[in-house]
C-alpha atoms as a PDB file:
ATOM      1  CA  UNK A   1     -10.029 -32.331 -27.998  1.00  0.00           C
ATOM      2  CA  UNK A   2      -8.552 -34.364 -24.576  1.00  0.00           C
ATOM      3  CA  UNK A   3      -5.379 -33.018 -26.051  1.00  0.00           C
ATOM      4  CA  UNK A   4      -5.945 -29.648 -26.388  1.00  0.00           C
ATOM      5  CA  UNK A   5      -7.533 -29.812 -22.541  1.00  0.00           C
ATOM      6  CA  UNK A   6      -4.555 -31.515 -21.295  1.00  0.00           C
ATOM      7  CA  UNK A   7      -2.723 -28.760 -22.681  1.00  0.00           C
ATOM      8  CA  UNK A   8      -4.776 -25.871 -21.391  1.00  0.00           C
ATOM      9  CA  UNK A   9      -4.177 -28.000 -17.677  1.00  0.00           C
ATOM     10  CA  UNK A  10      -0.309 -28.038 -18.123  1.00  0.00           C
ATOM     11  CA  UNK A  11       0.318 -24.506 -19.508  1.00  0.00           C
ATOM     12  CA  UNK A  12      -2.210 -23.685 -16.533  1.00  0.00           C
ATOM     13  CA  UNK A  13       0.499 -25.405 -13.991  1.00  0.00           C
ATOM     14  CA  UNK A  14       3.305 -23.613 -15.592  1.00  0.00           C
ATOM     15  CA  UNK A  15       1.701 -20.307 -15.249  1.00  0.00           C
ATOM     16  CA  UNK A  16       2.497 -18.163 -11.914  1.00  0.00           C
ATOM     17  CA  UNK A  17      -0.043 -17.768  -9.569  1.00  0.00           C
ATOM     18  CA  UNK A  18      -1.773 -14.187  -9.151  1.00  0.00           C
ATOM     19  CA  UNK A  19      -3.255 -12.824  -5.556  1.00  0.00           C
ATOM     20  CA  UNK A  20      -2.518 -14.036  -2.140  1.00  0.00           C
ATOM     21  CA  UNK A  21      -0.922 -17.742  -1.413  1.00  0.00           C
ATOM     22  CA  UNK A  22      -2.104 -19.766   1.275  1.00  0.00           C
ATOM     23  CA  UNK A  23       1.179 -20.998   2.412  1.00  0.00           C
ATOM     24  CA  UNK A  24       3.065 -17.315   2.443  1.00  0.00           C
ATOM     25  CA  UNK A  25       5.138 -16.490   5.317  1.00  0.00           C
ATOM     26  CA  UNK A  26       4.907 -12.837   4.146  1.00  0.00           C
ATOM     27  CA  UNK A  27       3.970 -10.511   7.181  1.00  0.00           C
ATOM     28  CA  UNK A  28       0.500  -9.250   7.230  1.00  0.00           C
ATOM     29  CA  UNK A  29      -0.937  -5.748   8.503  1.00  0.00           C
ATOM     30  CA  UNK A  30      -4.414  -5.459   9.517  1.00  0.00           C
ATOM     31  CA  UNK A  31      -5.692  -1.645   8.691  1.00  0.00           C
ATOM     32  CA  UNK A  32      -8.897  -1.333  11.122  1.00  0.00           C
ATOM     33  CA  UNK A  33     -10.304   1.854   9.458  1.00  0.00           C
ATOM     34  CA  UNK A  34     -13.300   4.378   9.899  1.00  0.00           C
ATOM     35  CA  UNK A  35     -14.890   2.542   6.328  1.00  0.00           C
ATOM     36  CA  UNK A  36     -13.967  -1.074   6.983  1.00  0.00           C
ATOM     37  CA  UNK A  37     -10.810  -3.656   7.277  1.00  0.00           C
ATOM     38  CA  UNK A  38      -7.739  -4.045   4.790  1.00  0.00           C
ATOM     39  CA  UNK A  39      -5.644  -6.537   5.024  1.00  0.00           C
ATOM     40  CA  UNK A  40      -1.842  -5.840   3.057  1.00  0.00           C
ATOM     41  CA  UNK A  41       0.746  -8.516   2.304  1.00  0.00           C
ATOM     42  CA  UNK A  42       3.979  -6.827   2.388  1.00  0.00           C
ATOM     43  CA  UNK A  43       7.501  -7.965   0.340  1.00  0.00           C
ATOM     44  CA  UNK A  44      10.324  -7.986   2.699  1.00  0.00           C
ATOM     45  CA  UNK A  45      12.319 -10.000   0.010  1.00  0.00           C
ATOM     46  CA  UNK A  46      11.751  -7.254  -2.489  1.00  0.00           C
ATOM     47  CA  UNK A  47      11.756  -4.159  -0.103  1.00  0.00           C
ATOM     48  CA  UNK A  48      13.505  -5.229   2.836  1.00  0.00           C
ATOM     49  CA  UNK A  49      14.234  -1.296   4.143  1.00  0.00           C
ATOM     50  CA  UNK A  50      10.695  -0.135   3.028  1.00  0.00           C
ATOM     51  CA  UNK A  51       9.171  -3.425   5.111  1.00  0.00           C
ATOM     52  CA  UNK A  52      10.839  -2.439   7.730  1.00  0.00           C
ATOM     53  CA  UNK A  53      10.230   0.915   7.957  1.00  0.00           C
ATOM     54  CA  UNK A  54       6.235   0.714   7.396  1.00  0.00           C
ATOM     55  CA  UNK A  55       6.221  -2.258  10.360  1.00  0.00           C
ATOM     56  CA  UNK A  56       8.221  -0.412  12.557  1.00  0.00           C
ATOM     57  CA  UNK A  57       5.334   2.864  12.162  1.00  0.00           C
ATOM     58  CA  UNK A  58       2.993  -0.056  12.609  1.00  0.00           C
ATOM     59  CA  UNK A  59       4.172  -1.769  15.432  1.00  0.00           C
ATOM     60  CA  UNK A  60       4.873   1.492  17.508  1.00  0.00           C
ATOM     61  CA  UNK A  61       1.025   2.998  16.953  1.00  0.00           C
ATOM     62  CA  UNK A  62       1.948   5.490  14.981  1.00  0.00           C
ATOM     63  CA  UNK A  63      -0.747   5.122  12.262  1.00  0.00           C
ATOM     64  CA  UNK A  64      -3.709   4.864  14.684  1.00  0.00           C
ATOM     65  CA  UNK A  65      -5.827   7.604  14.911  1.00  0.00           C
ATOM     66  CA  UNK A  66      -4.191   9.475  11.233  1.00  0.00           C
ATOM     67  CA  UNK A  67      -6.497   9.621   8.377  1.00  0.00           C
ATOM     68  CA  UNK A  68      -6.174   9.277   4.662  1.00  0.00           C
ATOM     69  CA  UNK A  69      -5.591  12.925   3.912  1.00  0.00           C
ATOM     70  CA  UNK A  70      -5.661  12.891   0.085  1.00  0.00           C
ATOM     71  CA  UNK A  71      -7.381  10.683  -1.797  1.00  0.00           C
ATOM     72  CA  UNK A  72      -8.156  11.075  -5.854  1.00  0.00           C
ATOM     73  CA  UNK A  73     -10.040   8.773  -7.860  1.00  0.00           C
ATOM     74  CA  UNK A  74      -8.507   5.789 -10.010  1.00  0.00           C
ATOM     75  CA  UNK A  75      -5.235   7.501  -9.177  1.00  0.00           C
ATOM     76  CA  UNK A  76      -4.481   7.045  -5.242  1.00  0.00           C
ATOM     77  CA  UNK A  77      -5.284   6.738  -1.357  1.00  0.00           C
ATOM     78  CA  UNK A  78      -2.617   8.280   0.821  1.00  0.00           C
ATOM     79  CA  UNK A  79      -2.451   8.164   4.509  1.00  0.00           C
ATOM     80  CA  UNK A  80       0.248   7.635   7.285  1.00  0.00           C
ATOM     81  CA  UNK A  81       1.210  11.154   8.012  1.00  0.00           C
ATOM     82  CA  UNK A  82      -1.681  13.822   9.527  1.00  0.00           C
ATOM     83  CA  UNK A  83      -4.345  13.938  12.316  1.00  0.00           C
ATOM     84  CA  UNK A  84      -7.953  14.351  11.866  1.00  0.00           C
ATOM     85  CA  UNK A  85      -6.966  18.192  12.389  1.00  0.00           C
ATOM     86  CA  UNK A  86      -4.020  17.899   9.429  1.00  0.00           C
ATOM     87  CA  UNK A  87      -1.517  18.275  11.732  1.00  0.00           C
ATOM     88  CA  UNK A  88       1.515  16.130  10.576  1.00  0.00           C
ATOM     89  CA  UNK A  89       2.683  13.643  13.200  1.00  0.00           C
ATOM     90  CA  UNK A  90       6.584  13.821  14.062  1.00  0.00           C
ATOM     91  CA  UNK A  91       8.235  11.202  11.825  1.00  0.00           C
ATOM     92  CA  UNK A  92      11.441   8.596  11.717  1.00  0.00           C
ATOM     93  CA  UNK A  93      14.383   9.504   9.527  1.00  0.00           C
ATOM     94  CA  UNK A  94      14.070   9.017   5.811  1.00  0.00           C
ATOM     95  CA  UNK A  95      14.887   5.689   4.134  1.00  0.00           C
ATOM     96  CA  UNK A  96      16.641   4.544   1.025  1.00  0.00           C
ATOM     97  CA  UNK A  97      14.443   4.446  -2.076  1.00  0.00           C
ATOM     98  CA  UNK A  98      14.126   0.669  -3.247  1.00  0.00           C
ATOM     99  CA  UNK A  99      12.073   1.294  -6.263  1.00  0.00           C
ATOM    100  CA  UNK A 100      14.866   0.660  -8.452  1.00  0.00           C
ATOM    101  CA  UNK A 101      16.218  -2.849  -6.756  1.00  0.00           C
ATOM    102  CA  UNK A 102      12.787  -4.340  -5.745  1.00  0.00           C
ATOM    103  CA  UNK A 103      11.472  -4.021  -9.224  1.00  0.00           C
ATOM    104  CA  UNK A 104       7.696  -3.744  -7.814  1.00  0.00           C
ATOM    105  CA  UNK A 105       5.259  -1.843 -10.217  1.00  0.00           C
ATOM    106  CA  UNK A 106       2.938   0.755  -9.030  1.00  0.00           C
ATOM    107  CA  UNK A 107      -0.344  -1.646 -10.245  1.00  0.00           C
ATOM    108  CA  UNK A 108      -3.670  -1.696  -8.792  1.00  0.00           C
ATOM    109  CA  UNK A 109      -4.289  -2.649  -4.932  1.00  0.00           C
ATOM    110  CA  UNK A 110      -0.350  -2.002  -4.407  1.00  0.00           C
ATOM    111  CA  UNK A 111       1.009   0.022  -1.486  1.00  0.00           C
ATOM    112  CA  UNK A 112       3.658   2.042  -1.926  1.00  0.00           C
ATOM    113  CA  UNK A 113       5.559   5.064  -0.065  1.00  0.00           C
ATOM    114  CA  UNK A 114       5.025   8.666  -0.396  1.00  0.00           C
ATOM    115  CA  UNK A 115       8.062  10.930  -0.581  1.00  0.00           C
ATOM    116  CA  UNK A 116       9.184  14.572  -2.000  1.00  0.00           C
ATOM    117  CA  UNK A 117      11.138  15.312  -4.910  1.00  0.00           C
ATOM    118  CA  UNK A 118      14.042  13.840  -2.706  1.00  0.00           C
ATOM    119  CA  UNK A 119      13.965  10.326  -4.009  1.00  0.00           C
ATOM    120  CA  UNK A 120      15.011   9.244  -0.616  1.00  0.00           C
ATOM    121  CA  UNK A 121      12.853  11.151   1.828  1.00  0.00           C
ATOM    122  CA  UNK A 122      10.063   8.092   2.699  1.00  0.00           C
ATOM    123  CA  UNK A 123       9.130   8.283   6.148  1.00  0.00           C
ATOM    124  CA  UNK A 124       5.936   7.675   7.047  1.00  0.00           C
ATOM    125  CA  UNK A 125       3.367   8.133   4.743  1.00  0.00           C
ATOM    126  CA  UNK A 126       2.341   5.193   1.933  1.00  0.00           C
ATOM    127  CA  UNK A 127      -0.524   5.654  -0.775  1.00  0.00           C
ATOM    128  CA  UNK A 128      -2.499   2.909  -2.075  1.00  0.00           C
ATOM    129  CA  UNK A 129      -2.691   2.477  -5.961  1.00  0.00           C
ATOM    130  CA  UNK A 130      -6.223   2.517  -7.784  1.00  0.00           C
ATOM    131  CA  UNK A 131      -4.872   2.181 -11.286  1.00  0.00           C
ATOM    132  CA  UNK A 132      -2.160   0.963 -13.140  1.00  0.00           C
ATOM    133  CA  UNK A 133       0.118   3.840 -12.292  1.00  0.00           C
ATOM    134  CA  UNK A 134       3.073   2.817 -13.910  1.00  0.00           C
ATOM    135  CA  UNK A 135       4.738   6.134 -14.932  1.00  0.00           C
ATOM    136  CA  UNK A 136       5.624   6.245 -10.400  1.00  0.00           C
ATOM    137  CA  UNK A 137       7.821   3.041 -11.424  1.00  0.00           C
ATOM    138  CA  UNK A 138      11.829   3.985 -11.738  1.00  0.00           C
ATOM    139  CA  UNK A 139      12.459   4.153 -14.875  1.00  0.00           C
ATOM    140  CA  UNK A 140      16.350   4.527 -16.607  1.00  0.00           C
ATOM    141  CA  UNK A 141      17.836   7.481 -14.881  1.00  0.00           C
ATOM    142  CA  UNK A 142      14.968   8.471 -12.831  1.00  0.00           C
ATOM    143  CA  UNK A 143      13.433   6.986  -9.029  1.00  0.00           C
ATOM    144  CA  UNK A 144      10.367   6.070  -8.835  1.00  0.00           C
ATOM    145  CA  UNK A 145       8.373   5.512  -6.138  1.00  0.00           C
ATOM    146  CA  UNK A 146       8.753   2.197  -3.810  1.00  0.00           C
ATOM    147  CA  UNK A 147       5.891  -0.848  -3.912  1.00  0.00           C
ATOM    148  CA  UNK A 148       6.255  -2.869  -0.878  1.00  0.00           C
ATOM    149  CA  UNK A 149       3.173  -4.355  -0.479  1.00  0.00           C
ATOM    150  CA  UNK A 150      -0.408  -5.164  -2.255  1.00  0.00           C
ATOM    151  CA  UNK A 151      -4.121  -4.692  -0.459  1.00  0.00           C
ATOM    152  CA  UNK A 152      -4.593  -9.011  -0.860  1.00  0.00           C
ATOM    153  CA  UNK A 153      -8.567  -8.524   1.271  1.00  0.00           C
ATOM    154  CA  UNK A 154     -10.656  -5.223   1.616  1.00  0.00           C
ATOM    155  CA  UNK A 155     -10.327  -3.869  -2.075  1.00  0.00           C
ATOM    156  CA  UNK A 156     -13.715  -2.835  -1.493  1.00  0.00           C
ATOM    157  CA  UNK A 157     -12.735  -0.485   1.429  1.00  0.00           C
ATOM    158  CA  UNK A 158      -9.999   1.360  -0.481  1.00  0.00           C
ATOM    159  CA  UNK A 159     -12.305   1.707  -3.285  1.00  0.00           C
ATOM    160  CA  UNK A 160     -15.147   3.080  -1.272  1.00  0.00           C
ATOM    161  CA  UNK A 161     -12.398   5.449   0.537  1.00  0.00           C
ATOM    162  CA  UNK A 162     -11.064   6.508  -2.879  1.00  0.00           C
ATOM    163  CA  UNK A 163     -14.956   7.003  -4.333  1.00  0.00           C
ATOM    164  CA  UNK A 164     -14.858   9.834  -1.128  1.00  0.00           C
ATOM    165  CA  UNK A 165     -16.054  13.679  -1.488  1.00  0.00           C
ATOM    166  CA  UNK A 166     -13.043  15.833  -1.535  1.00  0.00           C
ATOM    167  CA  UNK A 167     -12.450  19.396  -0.934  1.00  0.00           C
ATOM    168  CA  UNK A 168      -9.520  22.035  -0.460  1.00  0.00           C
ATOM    169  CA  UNK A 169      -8.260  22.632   3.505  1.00  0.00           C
ATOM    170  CA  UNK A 170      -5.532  25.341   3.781  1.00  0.00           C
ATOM    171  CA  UNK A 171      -2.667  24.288   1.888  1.00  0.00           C
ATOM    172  CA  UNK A 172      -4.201  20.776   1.390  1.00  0.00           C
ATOM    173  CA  UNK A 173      -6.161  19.210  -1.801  1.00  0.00           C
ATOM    174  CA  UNK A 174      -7.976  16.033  -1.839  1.00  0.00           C
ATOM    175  CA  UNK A 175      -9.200  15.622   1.639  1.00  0.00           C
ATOM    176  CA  UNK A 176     -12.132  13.838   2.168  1.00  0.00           C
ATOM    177  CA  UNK A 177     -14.901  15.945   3.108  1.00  0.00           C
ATOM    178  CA  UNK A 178     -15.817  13.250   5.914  1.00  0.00           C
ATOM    179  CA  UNK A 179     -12.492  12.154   7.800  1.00  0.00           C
ATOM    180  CA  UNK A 180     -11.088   8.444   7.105  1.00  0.00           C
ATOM    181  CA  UNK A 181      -9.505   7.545  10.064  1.00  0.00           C
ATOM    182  CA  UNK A 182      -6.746   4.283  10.310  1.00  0.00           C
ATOM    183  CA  UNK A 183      -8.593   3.478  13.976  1.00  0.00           C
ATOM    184  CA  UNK A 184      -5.463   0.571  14.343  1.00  0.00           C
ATOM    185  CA  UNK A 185      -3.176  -1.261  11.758  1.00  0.00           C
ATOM    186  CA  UNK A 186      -1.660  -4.115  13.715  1.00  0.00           C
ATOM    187  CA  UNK A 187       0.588  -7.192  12.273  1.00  0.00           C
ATOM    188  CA  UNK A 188      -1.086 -10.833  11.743  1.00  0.00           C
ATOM    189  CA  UNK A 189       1.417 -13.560  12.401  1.00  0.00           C
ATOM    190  CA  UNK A 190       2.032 -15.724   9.190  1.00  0.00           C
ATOM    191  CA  UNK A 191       0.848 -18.974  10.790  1.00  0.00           C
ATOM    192  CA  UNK A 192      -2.913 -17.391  11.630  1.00  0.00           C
ATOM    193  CA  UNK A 193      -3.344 -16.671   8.011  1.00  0.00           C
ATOM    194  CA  UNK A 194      -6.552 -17.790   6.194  1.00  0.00           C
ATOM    195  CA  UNK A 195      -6.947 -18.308   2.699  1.00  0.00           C
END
């Protein structure tokens, strides 16, 4: 019996850790919202461009005061892109698609960007996943869709934004009956990070 616990303790050591590490020196965005705080750990060693890119929107403002325009249940949360009047905010030039060099999987709590058929039209916009959406991974001679990051605190938030009332606006689906607004999404130095 001490054996087989011993053993359980070792193959335990050799496994990799899942969720957020204390000592990361990841970057960190804060998303203040209109239904509570998320808190994202991004990949800049997997998605160096995509990091990048989404800081840059963050760092500039750009994302305060947009809302999470479409939103459907176990599937996504997307934001980044409209006002509260669904009027698309002027965005940066498109960036390369790293979905097939990062290797990041469209799984539960990740963040990854929204684009058109254009594989390499990501600007602004980023969608949350609420499932295990695997088929938006790149697959052998297709793009998927780039992870860059993974909701590490407020799970709760995203799921009570994706659990929203949706209707049709215009040209729109999915938008939440009641606006979802991104009040401010700042970046939290490494060193401040709590476990």
């Amino acid at each position: 019996m001490r054996y087989l616990s011993a053993l359980f303790i070792a193959l335990a050591c050799l496994l990799p850790t899942t969720g957020h590490s204390q000592t990361t020196n990841n970057p960190l965005v804060i998303m203040e919202t209109s239904k509570g705080n998320i808190t994202i750990e991004l990949y800049p060693d997997k998605s160096p461009i995509t990091v990048e890119n989404f800081l840059g929107y963050v760092e500039s403002g750009f994302y305060n005061g947009t809302i999470f325009h479409r939103v459907i249940r176990r599937f996504a949360v997307q934001g980044g892109g409209f006002t509260p009047d669904l009027v698309e905010k002027e965005n940066g030039e498109p960036i390369v698609n790293e979905s097939k060099i990062s290797k990041l999987s469209n799984e539960r709590w990740t963040i990854a960007m929204a684009r058109t058929d254009d594989p390499d039209s990501a600007t602004s916009q980023f969608y949350f996943n609420m499932g295990m959406n695997l088929n938006l991974d790149a697959r052998m001679g297709r793009d998927g869709y780039a992870v860059f990051g993974k909701v590490i605190d407020g799970q709760n938030v995203v799921r009570d934004i994706a659990m929203s009332r949706t209707h049709s606006v215009g040209d729109f689906d999915d938008v939440p009956v009641e606006p979802i607004l991104i009040i401010n999404a700042s970046v939290k130095a490494p060193s401040a990070q709590q476990p």
